[in-house]
N, C-alpha and C. Protein backbone atom coordinates (compact mmCIF):
# COMPACT_ATOMS: atom_id res chain seq x y z
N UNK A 1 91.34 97.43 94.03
CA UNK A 1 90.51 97.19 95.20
C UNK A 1 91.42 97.07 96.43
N UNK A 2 90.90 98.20 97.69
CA UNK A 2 92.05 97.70 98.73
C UNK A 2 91.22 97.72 99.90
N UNK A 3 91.54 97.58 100.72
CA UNK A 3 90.93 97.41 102.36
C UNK A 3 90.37 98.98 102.82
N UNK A 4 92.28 99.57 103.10
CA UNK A 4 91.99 100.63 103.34
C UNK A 4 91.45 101.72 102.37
N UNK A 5 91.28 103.07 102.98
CA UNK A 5 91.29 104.57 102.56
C UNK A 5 92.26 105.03 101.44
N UNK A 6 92.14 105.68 100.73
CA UNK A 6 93.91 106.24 99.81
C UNK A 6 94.07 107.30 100.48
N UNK A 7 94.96 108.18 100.14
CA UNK A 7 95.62 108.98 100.68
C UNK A 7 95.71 110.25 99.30
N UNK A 8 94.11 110.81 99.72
CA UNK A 8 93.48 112.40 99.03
C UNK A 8 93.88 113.49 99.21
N UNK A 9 94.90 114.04 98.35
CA UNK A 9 95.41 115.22 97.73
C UNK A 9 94.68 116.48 97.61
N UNK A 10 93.39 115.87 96.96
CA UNK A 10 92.39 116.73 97.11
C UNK A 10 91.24 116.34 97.50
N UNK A 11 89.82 116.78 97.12
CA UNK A 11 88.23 116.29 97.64
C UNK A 11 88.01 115.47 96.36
N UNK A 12 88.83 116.22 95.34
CA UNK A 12 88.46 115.95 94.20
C UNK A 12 88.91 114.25 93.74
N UNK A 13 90.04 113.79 94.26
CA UNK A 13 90.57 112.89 94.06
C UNK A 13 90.29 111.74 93.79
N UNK A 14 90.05 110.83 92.74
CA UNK A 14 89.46 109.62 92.35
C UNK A 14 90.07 108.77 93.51
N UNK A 15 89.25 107.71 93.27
CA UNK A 15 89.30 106.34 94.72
C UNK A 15 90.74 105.67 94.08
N UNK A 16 90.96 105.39 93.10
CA UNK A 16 91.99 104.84 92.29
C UNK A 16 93.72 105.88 92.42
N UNK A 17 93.64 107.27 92.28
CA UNK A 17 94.63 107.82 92.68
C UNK A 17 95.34 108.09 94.10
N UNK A 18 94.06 107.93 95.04
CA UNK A 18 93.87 107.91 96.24
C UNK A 18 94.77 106.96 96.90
N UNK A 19 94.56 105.92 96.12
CA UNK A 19 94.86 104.32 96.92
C UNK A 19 96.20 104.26 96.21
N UNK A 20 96.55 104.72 94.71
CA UNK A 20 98.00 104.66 94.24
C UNK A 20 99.17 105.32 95.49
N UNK A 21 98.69 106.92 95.32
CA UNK A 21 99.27 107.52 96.31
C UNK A 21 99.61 106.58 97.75
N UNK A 22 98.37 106.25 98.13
CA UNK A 22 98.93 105.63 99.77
C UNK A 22 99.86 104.78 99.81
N UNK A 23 99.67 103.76 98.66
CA UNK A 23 99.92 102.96 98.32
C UNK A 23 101.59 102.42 98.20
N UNK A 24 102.15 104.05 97.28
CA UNK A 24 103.49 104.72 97.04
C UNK A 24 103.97 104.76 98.66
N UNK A 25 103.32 105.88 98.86
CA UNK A 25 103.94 106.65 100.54
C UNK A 25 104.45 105.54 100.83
N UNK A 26 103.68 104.17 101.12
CA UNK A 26 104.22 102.98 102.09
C UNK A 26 105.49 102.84 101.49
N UNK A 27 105.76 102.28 100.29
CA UNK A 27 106.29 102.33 99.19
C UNK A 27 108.25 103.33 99.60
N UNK A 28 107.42 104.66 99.70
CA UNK A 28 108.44 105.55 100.41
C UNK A 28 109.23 105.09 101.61
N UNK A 29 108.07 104.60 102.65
CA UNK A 29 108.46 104.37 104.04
C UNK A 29 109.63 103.57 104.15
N UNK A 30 109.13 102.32 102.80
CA UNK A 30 110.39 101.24 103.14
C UNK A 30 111.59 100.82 102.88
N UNK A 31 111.66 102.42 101.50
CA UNK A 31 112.65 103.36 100.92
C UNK A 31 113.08 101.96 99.54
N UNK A 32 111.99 101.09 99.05
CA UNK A 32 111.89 99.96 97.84
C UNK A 32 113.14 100.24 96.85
N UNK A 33 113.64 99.19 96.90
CA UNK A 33 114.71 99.10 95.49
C UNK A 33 114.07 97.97 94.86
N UNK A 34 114.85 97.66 93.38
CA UNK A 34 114.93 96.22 92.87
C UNK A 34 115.82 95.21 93.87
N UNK A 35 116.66 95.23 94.51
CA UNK A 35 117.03 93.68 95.35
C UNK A 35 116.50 93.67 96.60
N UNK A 36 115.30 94.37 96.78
CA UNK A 36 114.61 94.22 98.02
C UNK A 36 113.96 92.90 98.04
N UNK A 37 113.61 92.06 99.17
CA UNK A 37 112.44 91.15 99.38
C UNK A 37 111.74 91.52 100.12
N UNK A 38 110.36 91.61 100.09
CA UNK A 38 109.62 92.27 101.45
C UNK A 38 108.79 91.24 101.88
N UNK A 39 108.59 91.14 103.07
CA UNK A 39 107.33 90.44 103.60
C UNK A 39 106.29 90.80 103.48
N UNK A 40 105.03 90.57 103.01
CA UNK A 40 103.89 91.71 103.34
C UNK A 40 102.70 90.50 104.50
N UNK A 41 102.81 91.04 105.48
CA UNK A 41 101.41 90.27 106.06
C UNK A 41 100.26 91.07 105.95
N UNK A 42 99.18 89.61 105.27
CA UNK A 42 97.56 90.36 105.11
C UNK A 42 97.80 90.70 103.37
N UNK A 43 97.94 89.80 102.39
CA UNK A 43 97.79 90.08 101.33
C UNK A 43 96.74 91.17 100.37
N UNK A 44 95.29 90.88 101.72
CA UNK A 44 94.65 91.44 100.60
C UNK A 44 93.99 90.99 99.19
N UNK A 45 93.71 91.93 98.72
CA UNK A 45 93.57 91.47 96.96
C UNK A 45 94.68 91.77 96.51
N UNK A 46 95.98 91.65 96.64
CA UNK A 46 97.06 92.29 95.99
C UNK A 46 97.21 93.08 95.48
N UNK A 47 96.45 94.23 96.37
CA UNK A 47 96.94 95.52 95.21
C UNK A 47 98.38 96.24 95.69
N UNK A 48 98.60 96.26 97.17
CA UNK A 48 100.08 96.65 97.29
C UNK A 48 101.48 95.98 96.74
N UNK A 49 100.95 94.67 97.09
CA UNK A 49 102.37 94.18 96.40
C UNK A 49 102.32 94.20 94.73
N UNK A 50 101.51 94.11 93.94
CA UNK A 50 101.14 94.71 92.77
C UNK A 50 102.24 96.11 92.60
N UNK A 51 101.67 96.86 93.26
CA UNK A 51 101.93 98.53 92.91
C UNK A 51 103.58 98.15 93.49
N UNK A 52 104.23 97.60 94.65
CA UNK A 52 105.67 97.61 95.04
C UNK A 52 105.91 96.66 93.71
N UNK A 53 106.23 95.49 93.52
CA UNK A 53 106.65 95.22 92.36
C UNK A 53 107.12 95.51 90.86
N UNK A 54 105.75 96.18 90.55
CA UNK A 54 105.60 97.21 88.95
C UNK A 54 105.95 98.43 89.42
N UNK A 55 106.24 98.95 90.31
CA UNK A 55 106.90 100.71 90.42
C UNK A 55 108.33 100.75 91.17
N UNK A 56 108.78 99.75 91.99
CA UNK A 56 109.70 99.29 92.34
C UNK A 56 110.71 98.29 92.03
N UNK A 57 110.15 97.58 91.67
CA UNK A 57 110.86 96.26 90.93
C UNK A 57 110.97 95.01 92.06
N UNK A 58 111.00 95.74 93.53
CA UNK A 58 111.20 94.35 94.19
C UNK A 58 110.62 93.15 94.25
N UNK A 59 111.06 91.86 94.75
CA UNK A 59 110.28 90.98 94.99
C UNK A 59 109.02 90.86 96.68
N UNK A 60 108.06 90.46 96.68
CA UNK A 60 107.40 90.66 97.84
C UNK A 60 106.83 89.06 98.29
N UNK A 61 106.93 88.49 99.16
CA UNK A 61 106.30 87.34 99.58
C UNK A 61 105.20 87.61 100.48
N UNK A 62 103.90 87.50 99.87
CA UNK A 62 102.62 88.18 101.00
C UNK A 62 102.04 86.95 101.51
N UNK A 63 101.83 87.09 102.52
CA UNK A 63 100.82 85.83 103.19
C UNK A 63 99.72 86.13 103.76
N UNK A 64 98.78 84.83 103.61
CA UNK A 64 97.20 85.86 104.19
C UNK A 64 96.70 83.87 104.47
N UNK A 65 95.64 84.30 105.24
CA UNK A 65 94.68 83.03 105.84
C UNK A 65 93.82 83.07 105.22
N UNK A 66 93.05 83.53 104.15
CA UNK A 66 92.28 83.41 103.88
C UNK A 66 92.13 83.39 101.97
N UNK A 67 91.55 81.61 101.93
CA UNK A 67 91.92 80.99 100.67
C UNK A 67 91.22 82.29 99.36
N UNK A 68 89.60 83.13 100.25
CA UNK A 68 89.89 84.03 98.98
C UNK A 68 90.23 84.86 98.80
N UNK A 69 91.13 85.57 99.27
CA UNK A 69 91.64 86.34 99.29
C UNK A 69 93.41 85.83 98.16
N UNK A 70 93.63 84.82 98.57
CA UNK A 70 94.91 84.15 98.34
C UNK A 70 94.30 84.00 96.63
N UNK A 71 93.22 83.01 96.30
CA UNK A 71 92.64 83.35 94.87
C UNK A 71 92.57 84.27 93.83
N UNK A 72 91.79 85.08 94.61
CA UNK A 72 92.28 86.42 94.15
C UNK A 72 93.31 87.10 93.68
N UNK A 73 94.19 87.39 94.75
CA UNK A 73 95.16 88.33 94.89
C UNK A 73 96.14 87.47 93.46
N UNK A 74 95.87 86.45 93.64
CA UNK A 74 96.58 85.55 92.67
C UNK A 74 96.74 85.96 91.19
N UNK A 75 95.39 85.78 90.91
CA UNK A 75 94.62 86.19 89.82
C UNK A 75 94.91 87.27 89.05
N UNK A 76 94.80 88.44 89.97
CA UNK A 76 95.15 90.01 90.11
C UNK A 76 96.82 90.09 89.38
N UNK A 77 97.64 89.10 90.20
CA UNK A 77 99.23 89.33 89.85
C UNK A 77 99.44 88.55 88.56
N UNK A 78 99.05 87.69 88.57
CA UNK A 78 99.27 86.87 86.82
C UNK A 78 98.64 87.64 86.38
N UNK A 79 97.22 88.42 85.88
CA UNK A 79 97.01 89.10 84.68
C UNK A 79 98.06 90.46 84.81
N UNK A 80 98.57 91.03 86.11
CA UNK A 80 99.48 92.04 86.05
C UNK A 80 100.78 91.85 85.33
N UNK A 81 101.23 90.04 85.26
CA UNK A 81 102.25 89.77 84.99
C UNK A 81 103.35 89.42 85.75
N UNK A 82 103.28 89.90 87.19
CA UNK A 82 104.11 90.13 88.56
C UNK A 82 104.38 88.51 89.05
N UNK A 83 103.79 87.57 88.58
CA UNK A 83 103.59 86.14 89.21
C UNK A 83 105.09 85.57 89.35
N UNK A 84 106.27 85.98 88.89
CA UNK A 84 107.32 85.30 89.08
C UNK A 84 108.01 86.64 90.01
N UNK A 85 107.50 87.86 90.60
CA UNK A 85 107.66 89.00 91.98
C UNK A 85 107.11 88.42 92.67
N UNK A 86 106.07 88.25 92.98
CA UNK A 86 105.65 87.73 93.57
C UNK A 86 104.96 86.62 94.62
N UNK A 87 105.27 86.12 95.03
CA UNK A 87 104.43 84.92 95.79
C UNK A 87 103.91 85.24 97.09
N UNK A 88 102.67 84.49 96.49
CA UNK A 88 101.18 84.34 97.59
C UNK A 88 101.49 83.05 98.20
N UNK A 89 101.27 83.42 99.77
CA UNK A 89 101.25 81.76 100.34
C UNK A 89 99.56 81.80 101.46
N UNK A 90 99.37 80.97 101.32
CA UNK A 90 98.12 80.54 101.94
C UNK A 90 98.66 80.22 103.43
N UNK A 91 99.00 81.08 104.27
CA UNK A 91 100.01 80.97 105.86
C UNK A 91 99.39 81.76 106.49
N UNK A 92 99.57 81.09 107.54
CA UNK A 92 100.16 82.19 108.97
C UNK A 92 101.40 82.82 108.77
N UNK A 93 101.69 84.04 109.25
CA UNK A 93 102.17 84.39 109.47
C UNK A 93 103.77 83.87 110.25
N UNK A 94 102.59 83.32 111.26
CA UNK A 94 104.18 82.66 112.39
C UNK A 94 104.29 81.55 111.86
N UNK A 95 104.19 80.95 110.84
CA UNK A 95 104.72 79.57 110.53
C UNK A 95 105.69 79.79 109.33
N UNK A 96 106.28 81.45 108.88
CA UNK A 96 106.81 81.49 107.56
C UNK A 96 108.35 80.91 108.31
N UNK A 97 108.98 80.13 107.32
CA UNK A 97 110.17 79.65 107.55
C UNK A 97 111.19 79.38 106.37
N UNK A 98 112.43 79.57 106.98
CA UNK A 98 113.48 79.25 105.60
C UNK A 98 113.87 80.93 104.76
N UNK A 99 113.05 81.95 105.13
CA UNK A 99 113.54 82.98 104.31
C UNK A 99 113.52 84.21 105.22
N UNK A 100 115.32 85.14 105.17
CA UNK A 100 115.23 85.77 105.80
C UNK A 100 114.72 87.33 104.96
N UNK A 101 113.87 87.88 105.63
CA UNK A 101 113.36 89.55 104.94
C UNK A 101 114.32 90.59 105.14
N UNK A 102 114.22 91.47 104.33
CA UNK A 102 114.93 92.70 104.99
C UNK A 102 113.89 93.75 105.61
N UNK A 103 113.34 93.86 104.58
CA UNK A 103 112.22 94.66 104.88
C UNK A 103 110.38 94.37 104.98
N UNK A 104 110.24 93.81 106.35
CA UNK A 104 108.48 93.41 106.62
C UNK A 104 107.55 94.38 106.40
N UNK A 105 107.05 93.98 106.14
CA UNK A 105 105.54 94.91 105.73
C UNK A 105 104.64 94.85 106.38
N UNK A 106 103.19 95.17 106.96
CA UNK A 106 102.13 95.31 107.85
C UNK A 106 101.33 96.10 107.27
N UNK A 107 100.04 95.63 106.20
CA UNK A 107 99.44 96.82 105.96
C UNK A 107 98.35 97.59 106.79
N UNK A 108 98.37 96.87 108.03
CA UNK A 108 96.85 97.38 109.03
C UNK A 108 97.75 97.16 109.91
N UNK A 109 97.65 97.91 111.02
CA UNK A 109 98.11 97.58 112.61
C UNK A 109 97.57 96.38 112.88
N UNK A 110 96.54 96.14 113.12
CA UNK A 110 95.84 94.62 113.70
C UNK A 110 96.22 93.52 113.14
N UNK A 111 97.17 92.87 113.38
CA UNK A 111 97.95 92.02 112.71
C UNK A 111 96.15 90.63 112.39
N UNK A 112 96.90 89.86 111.53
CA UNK A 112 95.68 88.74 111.41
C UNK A 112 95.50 87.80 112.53
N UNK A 113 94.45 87.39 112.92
CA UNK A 113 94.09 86.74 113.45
C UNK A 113 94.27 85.35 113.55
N UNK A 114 94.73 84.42 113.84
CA UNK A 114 95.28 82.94 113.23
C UNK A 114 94.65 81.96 113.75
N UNK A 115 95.49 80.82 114.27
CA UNK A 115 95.40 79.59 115.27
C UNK A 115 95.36 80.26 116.76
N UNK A 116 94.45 80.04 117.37
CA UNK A 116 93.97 80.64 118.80
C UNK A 116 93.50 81.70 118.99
N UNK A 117 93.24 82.67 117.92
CA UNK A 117 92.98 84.28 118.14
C UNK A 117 93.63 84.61 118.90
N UNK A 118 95.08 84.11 118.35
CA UNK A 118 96.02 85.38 119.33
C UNK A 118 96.55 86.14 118.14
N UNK A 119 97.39 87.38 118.45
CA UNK A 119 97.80 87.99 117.43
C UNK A 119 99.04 88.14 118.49
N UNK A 120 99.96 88.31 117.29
CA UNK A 120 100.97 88.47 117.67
C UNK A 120 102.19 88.78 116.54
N UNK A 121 103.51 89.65 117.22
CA UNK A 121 104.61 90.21 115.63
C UNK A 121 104.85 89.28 115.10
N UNK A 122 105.58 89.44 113.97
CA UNK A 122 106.65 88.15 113.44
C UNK A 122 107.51 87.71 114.59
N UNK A 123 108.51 86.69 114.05
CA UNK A 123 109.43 86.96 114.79
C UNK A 123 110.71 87.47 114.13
N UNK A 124 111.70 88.17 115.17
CA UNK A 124 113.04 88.87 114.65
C UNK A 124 113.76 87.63 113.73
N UNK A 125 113.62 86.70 113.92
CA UNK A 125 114.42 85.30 113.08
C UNK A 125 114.18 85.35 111.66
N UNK A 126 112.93 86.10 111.62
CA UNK A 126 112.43 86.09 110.23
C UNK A 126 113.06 87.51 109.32
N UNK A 127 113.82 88.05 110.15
CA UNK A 127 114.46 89.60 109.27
C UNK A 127 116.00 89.19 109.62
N UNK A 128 116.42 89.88 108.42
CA UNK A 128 117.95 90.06 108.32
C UNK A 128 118.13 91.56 109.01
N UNK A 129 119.50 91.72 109.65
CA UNK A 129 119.80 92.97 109.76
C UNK A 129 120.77 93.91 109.30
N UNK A 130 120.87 94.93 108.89
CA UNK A 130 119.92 95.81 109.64
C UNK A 130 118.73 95.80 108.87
N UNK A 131 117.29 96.39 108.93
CA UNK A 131 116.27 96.25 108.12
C UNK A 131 115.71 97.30 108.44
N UNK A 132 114.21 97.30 108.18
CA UNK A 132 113.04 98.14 107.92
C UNK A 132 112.06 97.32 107.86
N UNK A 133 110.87 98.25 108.98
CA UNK A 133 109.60 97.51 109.29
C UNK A 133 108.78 98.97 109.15
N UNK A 134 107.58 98.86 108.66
CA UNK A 134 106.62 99.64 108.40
C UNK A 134 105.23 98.87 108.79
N UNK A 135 104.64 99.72 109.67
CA UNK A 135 103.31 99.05 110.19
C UNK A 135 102.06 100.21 110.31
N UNK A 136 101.37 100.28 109.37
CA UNK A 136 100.41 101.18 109.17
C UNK A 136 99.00 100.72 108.85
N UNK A 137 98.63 101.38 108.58
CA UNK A 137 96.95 101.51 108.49
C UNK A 137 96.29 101.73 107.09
């Protein structure tokens, strides 16, 4: 289950290969090893950091505001097995502290909405350099 669209090869293309594929591409973008850590803001139901974890190996720290989503996505990664790749935090965004990323993640342009309805980037404090940021749709 994901937010967005997948990314159809053909007409023919199941909703499930669709969303693997897009899923990958990002995957591509952020060029994933095993000693990667990624940020992902906007967890979702965890299906990306799911698919980066089990096809990549890295670790991903996703954060999202919203407790069901955070339930969920939870849920999703322990029956996947991924629960020690992974961690879900129930955050803002701008309050992540103590860990630097290499590579941030963004799975929608419209970053989340928080405390004040402002939106706004991470900050640079929160990436190591040099890095990789991917911000898509």
């Amino acid at each position: 289950m994901m937010y967005s669209s997948g990314r159809y090869a053909t007409a023919g293309t199941p909703l499930e290969e669709a969303q693997a594929a897009k899923n990958e591409s990002h995957c591509r973008s952020l060029q994933l090893r095993p000693d990667d850590h990624v940020l992902e803001i906007g967890t979702g139901w965890g299906g990306w950091s799911i698919h980066a974890a089990r096809n990549h190996g890295c670790r991903v720290t996703t954060v999202t505001i919203s407790r069901e989503q955070e339930v969920l996505a939870r849920a999703r990664i322990a029956a996947a097995g991924l629960s020690s790749r992974i961690d879900v935090r129930l955050q803002d965004y701008r309050d992540i502290e103590g860990t630097l990323f290499r590579k941030p993640w963004r799975f929608s342009v419209g970053l989340p909405r928080g405390r004040e309805g402002s939106t706004q980037s991470p900050r640079p404090a929160h990436f190591r350099q040099p890095g990789l940021a991917v911000f898509a749709d």
